[in-house]
Every structure is written in structure tokens, then in C-alpha cells.
C-alpha atoms as a PDB file:
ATOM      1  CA  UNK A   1      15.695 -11.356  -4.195  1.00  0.00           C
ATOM      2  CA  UNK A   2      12.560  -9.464  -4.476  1.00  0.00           C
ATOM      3  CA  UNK A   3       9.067 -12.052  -4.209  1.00  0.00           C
ATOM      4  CA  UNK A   4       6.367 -11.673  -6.498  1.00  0.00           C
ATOM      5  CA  UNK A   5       3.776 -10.892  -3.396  1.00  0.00           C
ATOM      6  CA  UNK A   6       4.617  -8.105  -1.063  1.00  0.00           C
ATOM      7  CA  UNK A   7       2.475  -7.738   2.160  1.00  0.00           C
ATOM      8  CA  UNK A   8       2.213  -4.627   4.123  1.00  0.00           C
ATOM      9  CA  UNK A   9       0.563  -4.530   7.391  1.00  0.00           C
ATOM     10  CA  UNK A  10      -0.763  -0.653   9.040  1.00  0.00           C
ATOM     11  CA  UNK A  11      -3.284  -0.281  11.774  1.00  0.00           C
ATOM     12  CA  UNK A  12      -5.226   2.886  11.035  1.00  0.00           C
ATOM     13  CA  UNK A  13      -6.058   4.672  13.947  1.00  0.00           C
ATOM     14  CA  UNK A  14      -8.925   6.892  14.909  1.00  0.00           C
ATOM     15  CA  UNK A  15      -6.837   9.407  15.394  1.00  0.00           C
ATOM     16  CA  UNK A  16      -5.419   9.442  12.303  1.00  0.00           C
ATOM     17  CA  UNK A  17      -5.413  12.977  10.480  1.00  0.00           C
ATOM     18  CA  UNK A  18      -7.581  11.333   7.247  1.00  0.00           C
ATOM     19  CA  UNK A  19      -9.879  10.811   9.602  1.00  0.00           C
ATOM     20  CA  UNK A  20     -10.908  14.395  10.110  1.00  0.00           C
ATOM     21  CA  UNK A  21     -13.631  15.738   7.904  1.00  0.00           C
ATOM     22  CA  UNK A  22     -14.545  12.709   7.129  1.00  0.00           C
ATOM     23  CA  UNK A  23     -17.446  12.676   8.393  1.00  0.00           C
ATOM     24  CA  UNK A  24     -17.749  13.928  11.967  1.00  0.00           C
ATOM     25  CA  UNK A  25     -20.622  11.552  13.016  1.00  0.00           C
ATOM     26  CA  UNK A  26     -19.211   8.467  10.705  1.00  0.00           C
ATOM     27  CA  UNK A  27     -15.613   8.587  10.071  1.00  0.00           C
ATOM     28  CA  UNK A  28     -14.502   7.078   6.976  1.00  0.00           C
ATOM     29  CA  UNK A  29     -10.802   6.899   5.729  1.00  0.00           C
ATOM     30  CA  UNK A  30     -10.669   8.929   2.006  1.00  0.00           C
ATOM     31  CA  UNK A  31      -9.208   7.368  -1.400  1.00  0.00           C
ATOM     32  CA  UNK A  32      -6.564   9.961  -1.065  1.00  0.00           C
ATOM     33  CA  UNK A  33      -5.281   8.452   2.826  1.00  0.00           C
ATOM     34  CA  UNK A  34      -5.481   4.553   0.794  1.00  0.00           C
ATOM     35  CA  UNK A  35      -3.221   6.182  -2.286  1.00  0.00           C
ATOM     36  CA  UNK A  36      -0.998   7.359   0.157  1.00  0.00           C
ATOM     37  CA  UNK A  37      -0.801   4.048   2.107  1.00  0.00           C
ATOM     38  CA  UNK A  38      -0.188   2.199  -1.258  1.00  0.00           C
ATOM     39  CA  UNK A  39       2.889   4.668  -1.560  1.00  0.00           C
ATOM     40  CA  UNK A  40       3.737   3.777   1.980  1.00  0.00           C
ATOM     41  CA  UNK A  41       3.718   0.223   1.103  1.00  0.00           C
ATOM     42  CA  UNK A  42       5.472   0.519  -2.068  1.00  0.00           C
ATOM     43  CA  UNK A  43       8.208   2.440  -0.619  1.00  0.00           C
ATOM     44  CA  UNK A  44       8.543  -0.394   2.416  1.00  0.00           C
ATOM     45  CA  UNK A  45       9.032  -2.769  -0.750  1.00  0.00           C
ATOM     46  CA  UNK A  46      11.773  -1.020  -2.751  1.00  0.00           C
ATOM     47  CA  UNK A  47      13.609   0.703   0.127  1.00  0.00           C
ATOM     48  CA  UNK A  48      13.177   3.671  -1.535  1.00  0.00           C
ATOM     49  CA  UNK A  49      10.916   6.754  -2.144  1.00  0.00           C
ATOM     50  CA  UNK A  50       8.392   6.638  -4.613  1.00  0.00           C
ATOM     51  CA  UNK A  51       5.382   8.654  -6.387  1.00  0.00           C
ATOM     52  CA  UNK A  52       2.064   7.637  -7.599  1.00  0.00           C
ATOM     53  CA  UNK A  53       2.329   8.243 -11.379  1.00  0.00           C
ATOM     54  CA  UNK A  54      -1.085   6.594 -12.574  1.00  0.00           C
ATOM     55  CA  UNK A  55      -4.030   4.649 -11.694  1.00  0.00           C
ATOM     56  CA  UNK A  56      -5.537   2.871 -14.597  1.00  0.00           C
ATOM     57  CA  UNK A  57      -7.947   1.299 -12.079  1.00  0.00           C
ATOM     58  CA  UNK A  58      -9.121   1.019  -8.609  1.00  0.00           C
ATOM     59  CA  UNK A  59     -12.512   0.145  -6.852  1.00  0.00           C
ATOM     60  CA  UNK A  60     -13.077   1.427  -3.796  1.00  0.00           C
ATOM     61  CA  UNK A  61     -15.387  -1.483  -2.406  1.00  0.00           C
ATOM     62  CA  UNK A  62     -16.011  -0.922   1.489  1.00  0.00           C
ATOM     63  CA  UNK A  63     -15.483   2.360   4.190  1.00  0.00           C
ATOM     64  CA  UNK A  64     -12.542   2.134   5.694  1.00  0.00           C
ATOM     65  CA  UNK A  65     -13.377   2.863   9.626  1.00  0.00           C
ATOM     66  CA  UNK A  66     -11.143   3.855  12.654  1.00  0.00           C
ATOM     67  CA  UNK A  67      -8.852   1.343  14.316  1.00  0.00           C
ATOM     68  CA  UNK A  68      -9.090  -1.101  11.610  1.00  0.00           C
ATOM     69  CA  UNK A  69      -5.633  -3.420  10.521  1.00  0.00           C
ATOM     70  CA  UNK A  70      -5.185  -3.804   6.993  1.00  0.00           C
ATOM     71  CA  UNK A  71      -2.869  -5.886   5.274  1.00  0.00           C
ATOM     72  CA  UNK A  72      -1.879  -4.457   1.491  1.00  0.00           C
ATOM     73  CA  UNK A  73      -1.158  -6.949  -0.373  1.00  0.00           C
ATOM     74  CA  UNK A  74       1.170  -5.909  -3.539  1.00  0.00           C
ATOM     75  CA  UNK A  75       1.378  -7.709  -6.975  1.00  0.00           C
ATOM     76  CA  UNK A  76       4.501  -7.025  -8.716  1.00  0.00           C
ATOM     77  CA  UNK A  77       3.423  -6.923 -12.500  1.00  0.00           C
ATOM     78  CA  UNK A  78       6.513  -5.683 -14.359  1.00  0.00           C
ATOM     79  CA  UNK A  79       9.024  -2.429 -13.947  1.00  0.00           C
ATOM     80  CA  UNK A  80       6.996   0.104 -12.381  1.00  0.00           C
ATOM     81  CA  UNK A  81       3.256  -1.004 -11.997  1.00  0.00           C
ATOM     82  CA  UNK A  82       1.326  -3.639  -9.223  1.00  0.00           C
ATOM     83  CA  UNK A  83      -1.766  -4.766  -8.927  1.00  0.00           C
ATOM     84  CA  UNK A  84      -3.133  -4.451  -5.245  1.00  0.00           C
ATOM     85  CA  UNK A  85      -5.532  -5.604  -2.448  1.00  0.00           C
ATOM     86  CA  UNK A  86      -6.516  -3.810   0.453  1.00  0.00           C
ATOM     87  CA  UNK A  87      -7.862  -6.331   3.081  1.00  0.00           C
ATOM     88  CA  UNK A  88      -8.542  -7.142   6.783  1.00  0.00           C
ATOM     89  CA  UNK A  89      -9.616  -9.880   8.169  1.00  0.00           C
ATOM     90  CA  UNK A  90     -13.440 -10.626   7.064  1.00  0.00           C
ATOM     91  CA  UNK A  91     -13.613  -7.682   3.810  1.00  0.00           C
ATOM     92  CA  UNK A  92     -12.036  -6.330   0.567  1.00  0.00           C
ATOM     93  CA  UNK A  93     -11.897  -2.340   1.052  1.00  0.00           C
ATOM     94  CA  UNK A  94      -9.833  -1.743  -2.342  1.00  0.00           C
ATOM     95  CA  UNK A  95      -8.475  -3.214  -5.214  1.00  0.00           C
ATOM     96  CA  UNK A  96      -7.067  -2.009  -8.278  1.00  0.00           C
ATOM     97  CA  UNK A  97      -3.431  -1.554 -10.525  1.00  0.00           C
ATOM     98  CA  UNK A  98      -1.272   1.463 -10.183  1.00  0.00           C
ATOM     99  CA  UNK A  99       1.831   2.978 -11.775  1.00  0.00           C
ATOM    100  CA  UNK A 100       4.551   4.571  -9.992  1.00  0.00           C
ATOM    101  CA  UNK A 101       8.358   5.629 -10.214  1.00  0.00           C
ATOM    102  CA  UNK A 102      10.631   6.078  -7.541  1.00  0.00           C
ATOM    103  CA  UNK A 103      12.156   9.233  -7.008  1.00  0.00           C
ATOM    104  CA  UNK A 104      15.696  10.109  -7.200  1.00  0.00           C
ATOM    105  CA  UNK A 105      17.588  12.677  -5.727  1.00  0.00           C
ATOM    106  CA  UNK A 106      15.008  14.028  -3.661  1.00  0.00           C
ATOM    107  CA  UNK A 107      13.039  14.661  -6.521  1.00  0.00           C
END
């Protein structure tokens, strides 16, 4: 049976791919690389794939720098939608509610 609380751990690396562009002299890990993480985490929590289908909110509250761990805390609100935290130890880098569905048939 499924918990109410999900918790994903990732270490982002400096040598992630995000990473590049963004910004050569102060590297900062995009909105887009944290989206995709939440789908990561998501995924880990169903067993199965899954897409993005809305954010109705999100703040984006601190950089997120190289070789950093994060834990993602997940908030299972009802079919389909979670509130989330993105955390490490001493700071809040995101939090927010999405929407997603999971894919099906490769599609």
C-alpha cells in the first residue's frame, strides 16, 4: 500500500548536462532539470512512466548548485496531482503542486 509521503533522494552532480549553459562562471540547475526530476521521482513512486501535464504552482526559492543531495519530498493529494518539496539539508530550493498522468503504451 502506497503512503501518503513519498521521498526521493538524487545527488546532482556537476557534471550533470543541466548544468551546461547555465551559467559558465556560476552554474545553476534550470526549472526545466527540477520538472524533470519531479517526473523522475514520480515515476520511482508509481513504478511506472509518467508526464508532466500541469503546474498550477511552483516557487522556485533558492539556485540549485553542483554536487548538491536533494531529497523530493512528494504529497499525494488525490488521482493524479502532489504537492512537492525540494530540500537538502539546511534550504527549501522548490515547492509547488503539479498534475501528471502516467503514460500507457509507450505513449
Amino acid at each position: 500500500m502506497k503512503t501518503d509521503v513519498f521521498v526521493y533522494h538524487v545527488d546532482v552532480r556537476k557534471n550533470h548536462a543541466y548544468f551546461k549553459g547555465h551559467f559558465p562562471t556560476f552554474p545553476v540547475f534550470p526549472a526545466i532539470g527540477q520538472l524533470a526530476l519531479l517526473q523522475h521521482a514520480i515515476e520511482a513512486y508509481h513504478e511506472k512512466e509518467c508526464e508532466i501535464i500541469a503546474l498550477p504552482m511552483a516557487k522556485f526559492l533558492q539556485p540549485i548548485v553542483p554536487d548538491i543531495h536533494l531529497v523530493i519530498e512528494l504529497h499525494i493529494e488525490g488521482h493524479g496531482c502532489m504537492s512537492f518539496i525540494m530540500t537538502s539539508e539546511q534550504q527549501t530550493f522548490a515547492k509547488g503542486k503539479l498534475c501528471y498522468r502516467m503514460k500507457y503504451n509507450g505513449s
